[in-house]
Structures are given as C-alpha cells and as structure tokens.
C-alpha atoms as a PDB file:
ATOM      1  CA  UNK A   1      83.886 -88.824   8.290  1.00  0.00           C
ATOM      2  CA  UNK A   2      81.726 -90.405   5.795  1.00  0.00           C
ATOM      3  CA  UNK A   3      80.929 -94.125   4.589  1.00  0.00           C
ATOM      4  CA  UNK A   4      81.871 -96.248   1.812  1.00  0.00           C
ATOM      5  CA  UNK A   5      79.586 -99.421   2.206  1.00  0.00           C
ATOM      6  CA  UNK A   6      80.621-102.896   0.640  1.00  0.00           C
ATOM      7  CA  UNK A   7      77.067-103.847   0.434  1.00  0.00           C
ATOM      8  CA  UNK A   8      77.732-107.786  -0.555  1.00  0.00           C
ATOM      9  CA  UNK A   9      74.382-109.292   0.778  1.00  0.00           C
ATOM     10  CA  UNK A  10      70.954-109.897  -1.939  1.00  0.00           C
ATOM     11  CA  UNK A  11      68.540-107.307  -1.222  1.00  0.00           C
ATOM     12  CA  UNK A  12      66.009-110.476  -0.800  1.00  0.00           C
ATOM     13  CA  UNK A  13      68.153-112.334   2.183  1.00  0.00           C
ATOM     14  CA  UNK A  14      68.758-108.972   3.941  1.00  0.00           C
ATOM     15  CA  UNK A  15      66.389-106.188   2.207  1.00  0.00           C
ATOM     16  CA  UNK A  16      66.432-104.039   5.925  1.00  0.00           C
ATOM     17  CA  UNK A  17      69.706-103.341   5.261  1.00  0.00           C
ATOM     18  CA  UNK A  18      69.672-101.931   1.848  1.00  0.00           C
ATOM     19  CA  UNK A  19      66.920 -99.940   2.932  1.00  0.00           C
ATOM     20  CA  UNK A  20      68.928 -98.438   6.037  1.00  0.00           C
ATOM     21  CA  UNK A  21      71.477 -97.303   3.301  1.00  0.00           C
ATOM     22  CA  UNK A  22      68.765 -95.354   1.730  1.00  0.00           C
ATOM     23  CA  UNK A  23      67.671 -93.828   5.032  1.00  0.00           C
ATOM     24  CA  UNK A  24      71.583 -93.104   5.911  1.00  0.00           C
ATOM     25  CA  UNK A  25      71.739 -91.058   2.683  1.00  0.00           C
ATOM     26  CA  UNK A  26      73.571 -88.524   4.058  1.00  0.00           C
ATOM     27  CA  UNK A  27      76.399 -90.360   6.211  1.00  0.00           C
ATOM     28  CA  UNK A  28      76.875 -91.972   2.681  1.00  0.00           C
ATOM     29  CA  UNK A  29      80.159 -91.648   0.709  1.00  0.00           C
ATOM     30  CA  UNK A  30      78.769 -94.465  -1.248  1.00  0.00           C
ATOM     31  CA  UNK A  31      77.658 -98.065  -1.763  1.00  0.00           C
ATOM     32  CA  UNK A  32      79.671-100.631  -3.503  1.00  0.00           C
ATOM     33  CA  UNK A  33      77.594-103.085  -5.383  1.00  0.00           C
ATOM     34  CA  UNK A  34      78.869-106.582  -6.218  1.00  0.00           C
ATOM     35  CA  UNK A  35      76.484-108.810  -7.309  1.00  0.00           C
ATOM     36  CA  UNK A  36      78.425-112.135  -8.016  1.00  0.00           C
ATOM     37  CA  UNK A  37      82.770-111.034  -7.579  1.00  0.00           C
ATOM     38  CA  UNK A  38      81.118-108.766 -10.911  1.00  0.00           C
ATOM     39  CA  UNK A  39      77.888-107.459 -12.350  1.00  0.00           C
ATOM     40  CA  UNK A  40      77.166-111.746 -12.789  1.00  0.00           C
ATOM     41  CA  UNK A  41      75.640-113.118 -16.623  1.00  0.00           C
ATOM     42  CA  UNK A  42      72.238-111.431 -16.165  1.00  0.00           C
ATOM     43  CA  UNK A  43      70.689-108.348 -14.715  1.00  0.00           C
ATOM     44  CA  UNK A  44      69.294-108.925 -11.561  1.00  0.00           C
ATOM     45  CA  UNK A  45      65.599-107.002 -10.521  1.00  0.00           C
ATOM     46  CA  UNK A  46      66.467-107.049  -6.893  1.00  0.00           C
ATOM     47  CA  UNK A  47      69.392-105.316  -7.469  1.00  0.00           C
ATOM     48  CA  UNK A  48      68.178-102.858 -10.084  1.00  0.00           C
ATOM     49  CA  UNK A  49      64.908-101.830  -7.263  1.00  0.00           C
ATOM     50  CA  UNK A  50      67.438-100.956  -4.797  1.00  0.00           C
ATOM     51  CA  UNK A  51      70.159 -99.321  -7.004  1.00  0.00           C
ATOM     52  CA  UNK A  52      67.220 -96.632  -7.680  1.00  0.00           C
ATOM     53  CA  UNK A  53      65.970 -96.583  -4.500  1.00  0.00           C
ATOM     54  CA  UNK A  54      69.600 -95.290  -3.401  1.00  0.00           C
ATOM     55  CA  UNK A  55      70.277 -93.348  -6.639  1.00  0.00           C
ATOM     56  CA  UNK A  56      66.808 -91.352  -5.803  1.00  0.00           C
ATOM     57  CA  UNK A  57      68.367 -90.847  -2.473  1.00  0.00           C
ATOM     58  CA  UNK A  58      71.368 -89.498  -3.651  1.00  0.00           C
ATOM     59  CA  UNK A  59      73.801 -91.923  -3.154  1.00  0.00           C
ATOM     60  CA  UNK A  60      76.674 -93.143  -5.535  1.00  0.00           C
ATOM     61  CA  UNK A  61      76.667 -96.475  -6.088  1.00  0.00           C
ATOM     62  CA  UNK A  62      80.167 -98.335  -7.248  1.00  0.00           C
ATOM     63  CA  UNK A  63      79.948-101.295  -9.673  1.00  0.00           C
ATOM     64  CA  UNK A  64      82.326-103.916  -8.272  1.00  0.00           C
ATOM     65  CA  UNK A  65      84.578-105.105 -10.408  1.00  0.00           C
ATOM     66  CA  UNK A  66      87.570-107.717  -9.809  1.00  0.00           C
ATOM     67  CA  UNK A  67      91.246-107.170 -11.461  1.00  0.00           C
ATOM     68  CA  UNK A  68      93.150-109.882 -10.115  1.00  0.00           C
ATOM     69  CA  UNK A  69      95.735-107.518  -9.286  1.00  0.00           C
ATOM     70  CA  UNK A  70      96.124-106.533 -13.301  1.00  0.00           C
ATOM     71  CA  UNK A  71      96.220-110.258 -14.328  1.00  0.00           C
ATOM     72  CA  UNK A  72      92.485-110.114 -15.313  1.00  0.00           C
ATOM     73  CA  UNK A  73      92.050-109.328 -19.081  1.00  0.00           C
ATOM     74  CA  UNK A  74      91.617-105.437 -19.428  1.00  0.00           C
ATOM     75  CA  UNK A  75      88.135-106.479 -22.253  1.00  0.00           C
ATOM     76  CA  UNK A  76      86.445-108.483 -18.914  1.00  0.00           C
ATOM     77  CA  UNK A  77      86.979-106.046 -16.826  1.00  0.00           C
ATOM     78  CA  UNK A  78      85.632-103.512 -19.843  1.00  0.00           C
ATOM     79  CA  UNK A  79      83.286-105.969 -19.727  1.00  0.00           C
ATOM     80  CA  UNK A  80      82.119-105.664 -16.424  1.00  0.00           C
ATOM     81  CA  UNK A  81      81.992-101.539 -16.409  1.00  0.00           C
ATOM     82  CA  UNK A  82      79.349-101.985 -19.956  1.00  0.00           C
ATOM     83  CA  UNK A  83      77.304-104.291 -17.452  1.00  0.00           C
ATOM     84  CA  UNK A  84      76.710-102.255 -14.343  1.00  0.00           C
ATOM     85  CA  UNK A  85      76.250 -99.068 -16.736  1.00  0.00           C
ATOM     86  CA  UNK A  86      73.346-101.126 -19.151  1.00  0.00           C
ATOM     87  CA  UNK A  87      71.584-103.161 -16.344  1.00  0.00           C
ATOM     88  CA  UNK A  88      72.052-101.228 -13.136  1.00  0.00           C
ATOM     89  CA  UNK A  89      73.058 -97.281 -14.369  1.00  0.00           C
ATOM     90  CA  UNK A  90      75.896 -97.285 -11.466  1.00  0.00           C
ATOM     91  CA  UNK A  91      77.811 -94.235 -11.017  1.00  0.00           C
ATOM     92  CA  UNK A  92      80.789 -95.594 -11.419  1.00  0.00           C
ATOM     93  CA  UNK A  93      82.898 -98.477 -10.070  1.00  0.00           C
ATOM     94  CA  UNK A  94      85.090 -99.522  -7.503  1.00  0.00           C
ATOM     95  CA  UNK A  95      88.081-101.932  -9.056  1.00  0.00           C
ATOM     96  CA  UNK A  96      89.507-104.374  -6.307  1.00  0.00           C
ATOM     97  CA  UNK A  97      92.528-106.369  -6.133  1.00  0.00           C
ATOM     98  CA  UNK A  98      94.420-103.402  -7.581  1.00  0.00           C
ATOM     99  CA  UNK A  99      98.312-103.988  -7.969  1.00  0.00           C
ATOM    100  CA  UNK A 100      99.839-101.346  -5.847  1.00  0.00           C
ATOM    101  CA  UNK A 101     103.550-101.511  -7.476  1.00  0.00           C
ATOM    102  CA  UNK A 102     104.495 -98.407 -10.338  1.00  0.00           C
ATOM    103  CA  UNK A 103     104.943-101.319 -12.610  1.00  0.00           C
ATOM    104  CA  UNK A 104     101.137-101.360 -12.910  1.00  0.00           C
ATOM    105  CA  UNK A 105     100.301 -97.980 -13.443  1.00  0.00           C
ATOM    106  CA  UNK A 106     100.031 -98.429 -16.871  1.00  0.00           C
ATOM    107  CA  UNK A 107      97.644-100.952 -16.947  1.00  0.00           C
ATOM    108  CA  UNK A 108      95.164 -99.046 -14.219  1.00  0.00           C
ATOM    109  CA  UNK A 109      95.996 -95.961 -16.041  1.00  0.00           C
ATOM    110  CA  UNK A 110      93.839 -98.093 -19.489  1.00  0.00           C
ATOM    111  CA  UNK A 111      91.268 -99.397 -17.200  1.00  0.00           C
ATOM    112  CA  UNK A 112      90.428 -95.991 -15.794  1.00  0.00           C
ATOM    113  CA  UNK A 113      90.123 -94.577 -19.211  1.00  0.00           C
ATOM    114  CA  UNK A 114      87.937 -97.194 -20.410  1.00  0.00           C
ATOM    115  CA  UNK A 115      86.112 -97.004 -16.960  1.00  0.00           C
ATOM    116  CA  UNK A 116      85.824 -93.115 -17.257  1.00  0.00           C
ATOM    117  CA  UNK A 117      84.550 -93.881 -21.326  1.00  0.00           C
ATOM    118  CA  UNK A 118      81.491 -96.016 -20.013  1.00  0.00           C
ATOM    119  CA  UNK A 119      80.113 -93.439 -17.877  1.00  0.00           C
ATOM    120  CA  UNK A 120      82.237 -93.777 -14.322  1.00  0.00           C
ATOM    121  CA  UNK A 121      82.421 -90.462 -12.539  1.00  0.00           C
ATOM    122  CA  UNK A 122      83.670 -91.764  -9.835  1.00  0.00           C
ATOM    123  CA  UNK A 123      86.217 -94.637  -9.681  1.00  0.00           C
ATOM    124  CA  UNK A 124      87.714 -95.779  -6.523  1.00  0.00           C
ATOM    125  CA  UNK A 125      90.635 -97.771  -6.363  1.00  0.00           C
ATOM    126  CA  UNK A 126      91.634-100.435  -4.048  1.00  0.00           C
ATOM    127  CA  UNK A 127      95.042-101.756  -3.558  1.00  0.00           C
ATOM    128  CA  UNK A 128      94.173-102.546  -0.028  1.00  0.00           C
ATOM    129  CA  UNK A 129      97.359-101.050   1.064  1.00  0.00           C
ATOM    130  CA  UNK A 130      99.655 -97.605   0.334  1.00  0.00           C
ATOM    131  CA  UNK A 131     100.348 -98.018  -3.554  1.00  0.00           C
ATOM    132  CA  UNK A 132     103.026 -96.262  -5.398  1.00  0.00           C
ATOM    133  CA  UNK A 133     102.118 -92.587  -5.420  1.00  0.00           C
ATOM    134  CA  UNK A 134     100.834 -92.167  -9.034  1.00  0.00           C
ATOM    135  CA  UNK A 135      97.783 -93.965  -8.348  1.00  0.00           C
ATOM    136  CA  UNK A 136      96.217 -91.095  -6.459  1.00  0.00           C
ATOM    137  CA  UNK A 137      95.994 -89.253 -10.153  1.00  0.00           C
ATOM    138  CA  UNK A 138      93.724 -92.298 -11.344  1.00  0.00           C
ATOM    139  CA  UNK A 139      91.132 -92.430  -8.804  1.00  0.00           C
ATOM    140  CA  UNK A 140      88.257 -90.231  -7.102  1.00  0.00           C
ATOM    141  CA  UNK A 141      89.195 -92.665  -3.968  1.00  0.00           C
ATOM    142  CA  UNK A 142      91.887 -94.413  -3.062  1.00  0.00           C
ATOM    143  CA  UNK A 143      91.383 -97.614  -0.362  1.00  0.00           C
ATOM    144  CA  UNK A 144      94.683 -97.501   1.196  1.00  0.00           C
ATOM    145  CA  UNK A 145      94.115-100.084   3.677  1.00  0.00           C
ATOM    146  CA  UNK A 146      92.037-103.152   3.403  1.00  0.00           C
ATOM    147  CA  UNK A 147      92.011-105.465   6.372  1.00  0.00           C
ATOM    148  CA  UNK A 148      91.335-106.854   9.816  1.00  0.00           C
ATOM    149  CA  UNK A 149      91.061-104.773  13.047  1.00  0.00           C
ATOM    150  CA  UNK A 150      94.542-106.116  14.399  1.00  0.00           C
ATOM    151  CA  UNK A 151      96.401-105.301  11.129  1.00  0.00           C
ATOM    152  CA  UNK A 152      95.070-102.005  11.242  1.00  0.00           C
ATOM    153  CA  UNK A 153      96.133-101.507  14.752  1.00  0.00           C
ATOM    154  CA  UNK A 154      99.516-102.309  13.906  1.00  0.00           C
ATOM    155  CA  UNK A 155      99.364-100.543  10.446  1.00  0.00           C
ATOM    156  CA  UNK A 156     102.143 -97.784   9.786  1.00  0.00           C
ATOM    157  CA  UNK A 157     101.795 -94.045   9.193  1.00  0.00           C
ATOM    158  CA  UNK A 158     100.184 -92.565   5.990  1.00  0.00           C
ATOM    159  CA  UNK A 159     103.875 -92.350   4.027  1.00  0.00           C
ATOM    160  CA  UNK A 160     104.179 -88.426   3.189  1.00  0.00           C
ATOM    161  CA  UNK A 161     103.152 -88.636  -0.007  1.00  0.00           C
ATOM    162  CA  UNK A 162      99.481 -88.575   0.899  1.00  0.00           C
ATOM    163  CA  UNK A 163     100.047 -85.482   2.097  1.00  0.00           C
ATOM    164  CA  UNK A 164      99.886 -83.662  -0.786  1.00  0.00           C
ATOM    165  CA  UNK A 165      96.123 -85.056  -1.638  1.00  0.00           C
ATOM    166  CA  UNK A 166      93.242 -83.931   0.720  1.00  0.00           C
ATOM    167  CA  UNK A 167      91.799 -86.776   3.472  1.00  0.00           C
ATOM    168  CA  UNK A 168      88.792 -87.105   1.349  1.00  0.00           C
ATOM    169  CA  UNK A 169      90.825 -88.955  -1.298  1.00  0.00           C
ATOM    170  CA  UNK A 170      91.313 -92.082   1.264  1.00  0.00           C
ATOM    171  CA  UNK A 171      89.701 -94.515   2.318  1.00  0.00           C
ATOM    172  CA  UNK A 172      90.174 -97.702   5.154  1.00  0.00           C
ATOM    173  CA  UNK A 173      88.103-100.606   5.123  1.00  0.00           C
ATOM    174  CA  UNK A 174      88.665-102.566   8.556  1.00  0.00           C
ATOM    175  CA  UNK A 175      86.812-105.778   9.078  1.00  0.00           C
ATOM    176  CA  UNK A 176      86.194-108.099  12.373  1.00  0.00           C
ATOM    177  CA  UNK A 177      86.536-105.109  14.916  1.00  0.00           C
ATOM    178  CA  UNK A 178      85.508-106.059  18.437  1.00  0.00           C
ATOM    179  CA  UNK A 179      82.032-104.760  18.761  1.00  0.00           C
ATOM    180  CA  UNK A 180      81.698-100.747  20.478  1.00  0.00           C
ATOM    181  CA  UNK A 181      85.321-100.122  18.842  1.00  0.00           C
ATOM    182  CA  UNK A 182      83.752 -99.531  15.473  1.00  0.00           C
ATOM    183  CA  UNK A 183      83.478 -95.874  16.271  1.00  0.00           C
ATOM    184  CA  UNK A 184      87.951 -96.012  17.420  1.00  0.00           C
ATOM    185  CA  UNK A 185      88.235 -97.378  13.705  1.00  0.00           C
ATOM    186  CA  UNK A 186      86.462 -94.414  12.279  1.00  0.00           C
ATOM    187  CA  UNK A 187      88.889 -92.006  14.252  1.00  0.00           C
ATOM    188  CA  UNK A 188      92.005 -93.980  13.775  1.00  0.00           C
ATOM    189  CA  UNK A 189      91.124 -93.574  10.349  1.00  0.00           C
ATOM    190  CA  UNK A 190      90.133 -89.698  10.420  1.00  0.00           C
ATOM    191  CA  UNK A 191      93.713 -89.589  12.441  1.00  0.00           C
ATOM    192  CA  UNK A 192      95.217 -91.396   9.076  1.00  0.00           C
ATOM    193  CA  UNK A 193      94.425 -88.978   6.942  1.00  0.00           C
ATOM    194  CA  UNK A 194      91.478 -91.093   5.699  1.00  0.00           C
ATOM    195  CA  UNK A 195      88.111 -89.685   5.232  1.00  0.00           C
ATOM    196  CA  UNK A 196      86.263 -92.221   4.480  1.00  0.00           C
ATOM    197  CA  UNK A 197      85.870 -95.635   6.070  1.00  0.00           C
ATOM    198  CA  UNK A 198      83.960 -98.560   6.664  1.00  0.00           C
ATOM    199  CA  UNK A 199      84.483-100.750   9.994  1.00  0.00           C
ATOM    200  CA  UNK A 200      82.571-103.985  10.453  1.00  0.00           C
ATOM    201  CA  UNK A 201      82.528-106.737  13.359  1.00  0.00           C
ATOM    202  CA  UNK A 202      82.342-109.193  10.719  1.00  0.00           C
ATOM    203  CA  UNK A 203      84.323-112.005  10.121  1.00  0.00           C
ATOM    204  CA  UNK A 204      85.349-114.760   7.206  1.00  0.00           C
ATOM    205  CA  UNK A 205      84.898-114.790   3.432  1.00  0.00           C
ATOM    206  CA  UNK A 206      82.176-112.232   3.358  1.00  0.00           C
ATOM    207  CA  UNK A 207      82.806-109.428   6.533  1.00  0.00           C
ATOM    208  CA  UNK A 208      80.906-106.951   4.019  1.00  0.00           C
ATOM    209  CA  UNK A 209      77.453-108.995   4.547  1.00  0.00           C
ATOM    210  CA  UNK A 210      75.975-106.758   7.348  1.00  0.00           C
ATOM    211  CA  UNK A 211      75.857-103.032   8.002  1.00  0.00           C
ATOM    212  CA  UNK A 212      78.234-101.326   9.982  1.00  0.00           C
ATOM    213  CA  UNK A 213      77.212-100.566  13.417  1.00  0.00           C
ATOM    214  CA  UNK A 214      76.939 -96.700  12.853  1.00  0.00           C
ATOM    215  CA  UNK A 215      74.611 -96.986  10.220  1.00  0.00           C
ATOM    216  CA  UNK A 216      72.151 -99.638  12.170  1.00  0.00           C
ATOM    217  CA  UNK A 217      72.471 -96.731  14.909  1.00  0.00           C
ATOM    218  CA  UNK A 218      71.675 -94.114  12.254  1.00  0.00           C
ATOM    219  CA  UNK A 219      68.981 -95.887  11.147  1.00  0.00           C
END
C-alpha cells in the first residue's frame, strides 16, 4: 500500500506537516497540491520551498486542478496545468470533480492530452466513484472512491472491469474515519483492489488539512 496525500493546508499554518511528507518519502505515492481550488493568480514562495523540498525527496507532486465535472472551460483548466508547470514545476496533476459517465470521455480524453502536452507524467483522475471503464486508458491513477468512512463501509465491490488493470491503478480517498481504524481503511482498500489510499479522521469542508495518522506515525 502506498499514499496519495491531499495536502490542502499552507506550508506557513502547518509547515510540520509538509515536512513529515518529505521524511515519509518512501510510503509516498504522491502529494496533491492545491493551493486555492487551483494553482490561485500568483505563485506562491511557500509553496514553491516545499514543492522542492519533496521533489528533492523524490516525491510526485499533483497540481490540483478543478473540472466541475466537465462543465469547467477545457482553456481554464489548460490554464491551470501552464500554472503549476511555470510557478511550481509539478509532475503532473490530479483533475477532480471528474464526470464518471462515457458521455464524458471525450472531453477528459482533450484535457489529458493537453495535460500530457504541458509536461504531466502522471495524471490521476478522480471521479470519486467507479466511472465508465474507458477512463482507466486516460489516467496513471484512477480515484475510484471519494468519501466518508460510512459510505465506504457500505460501498459495493470493485465492478469486474477493474480487473483487467493492476491494483496500483486505484486509488480510495476515505475521510472522517474513527481514529485507530485508519489502518482497516488501508486494508479494505488493498482488499478493493486499490493500491493506493489516503484515510483521514477529518471532518467538514477541508478533511485533507492534516496528515493521515500513518504518516504522523512514520514520521
């Protein structure tokens, strides 16, 4: 099992936690940075220290970017890849609010194009649920489940078409887990056929402010 982190905290309110990142290296899938819902209007230096820091360590770092499940204009979200690449030289990006239905394919199928033309080599994908099969051939990583700790619990089955992708493909992001069940999340999702994860205790508009509890152990 390894990490994805939705690092959504400024490295000046919470700067011990960025740094555990860098120290967790290698429990590290990567770190998804989101500086404002989006790269924001200006680069930031906080951001840019700590994006080295973890790019010297080895670790990807994703370039948030939102599209409104495809109603957001494919030239912002363009927009958005030209600004993580210039200001923070991100590895690639992680699109949210991804449509999961076929009839979007072929607008994700433009955005990864112009995502893979601005330098992303790796793109993850997050529909927050199981989309229609041809969006495994778009991404590096697929978030197949986005959601609180009783939603998960009650989630179905992988559907079989996962099956012919390897676990390292998926991903599950669970948030507000009861506290010492973090590590059940991580092997509910390994049981899932989802290799990477990220479970959280937190709660509200912002679960993704905090570490997860393995890495504050790690660390």
């Amino acid at each position: 099992m390894t990490l994805l982190v939705p690092m959504y905290v400024h490295p000046a309110v919470n700067p011990d936690a960025w740094q555990a990142l860098v120290v967790s290296a290698p429990l590290l899938y990567g770190v998804v940075l989101n500086i404002d819902d989006g790269p924001g209007t200006a680069p930031d230096p906080a951001f840019a220290d700590v994006v080295r820091a973890l790019r010297a360590a080895d670790v990807r770092v994703l370039g948030y970017a939102d599209t409104d499940y495809g109603r957001r204009p494919a030239r912002l979200v363009a927009q958005d890849f030209e600004r993580y690449r210039d200001w923070y030289g991100t590895d690639g990006f992680f699109l949210d609010q991804v449509a999961p239905d076929a009839a979007g394919l072929r607008h994700y199928r433009r955005l990864t194009r112009a995502a893979r033309a601005r330098g992303g080599r790796t793109l993850a994908l997050n529909p927050g649920v199981h989309p229609a099969p041809g969006y495994a051939t778009l991404a590096d990583l697929l978030v197949t489940f986005e959601g609180d700790w009783d939603t998960y619990r009650a989630a179905p089955a992988a559907p079989s078409w996962t099956a012919g992708h390897p676990p390292t493909r998926f991903c599950h992001l669970v948030h507000g887990v009861p506290r010492g069940l973090c590590g059940l999340a991580a092997r509910t999702a390994e049981l899932r056929r989802a290799a990477v994860h990220c479970a959280v205790p937190g709660h509200g508009p912002n679960p993704w402010s905090a570490l997860p509890p393995a890495l504050r152990k790690a660390s």
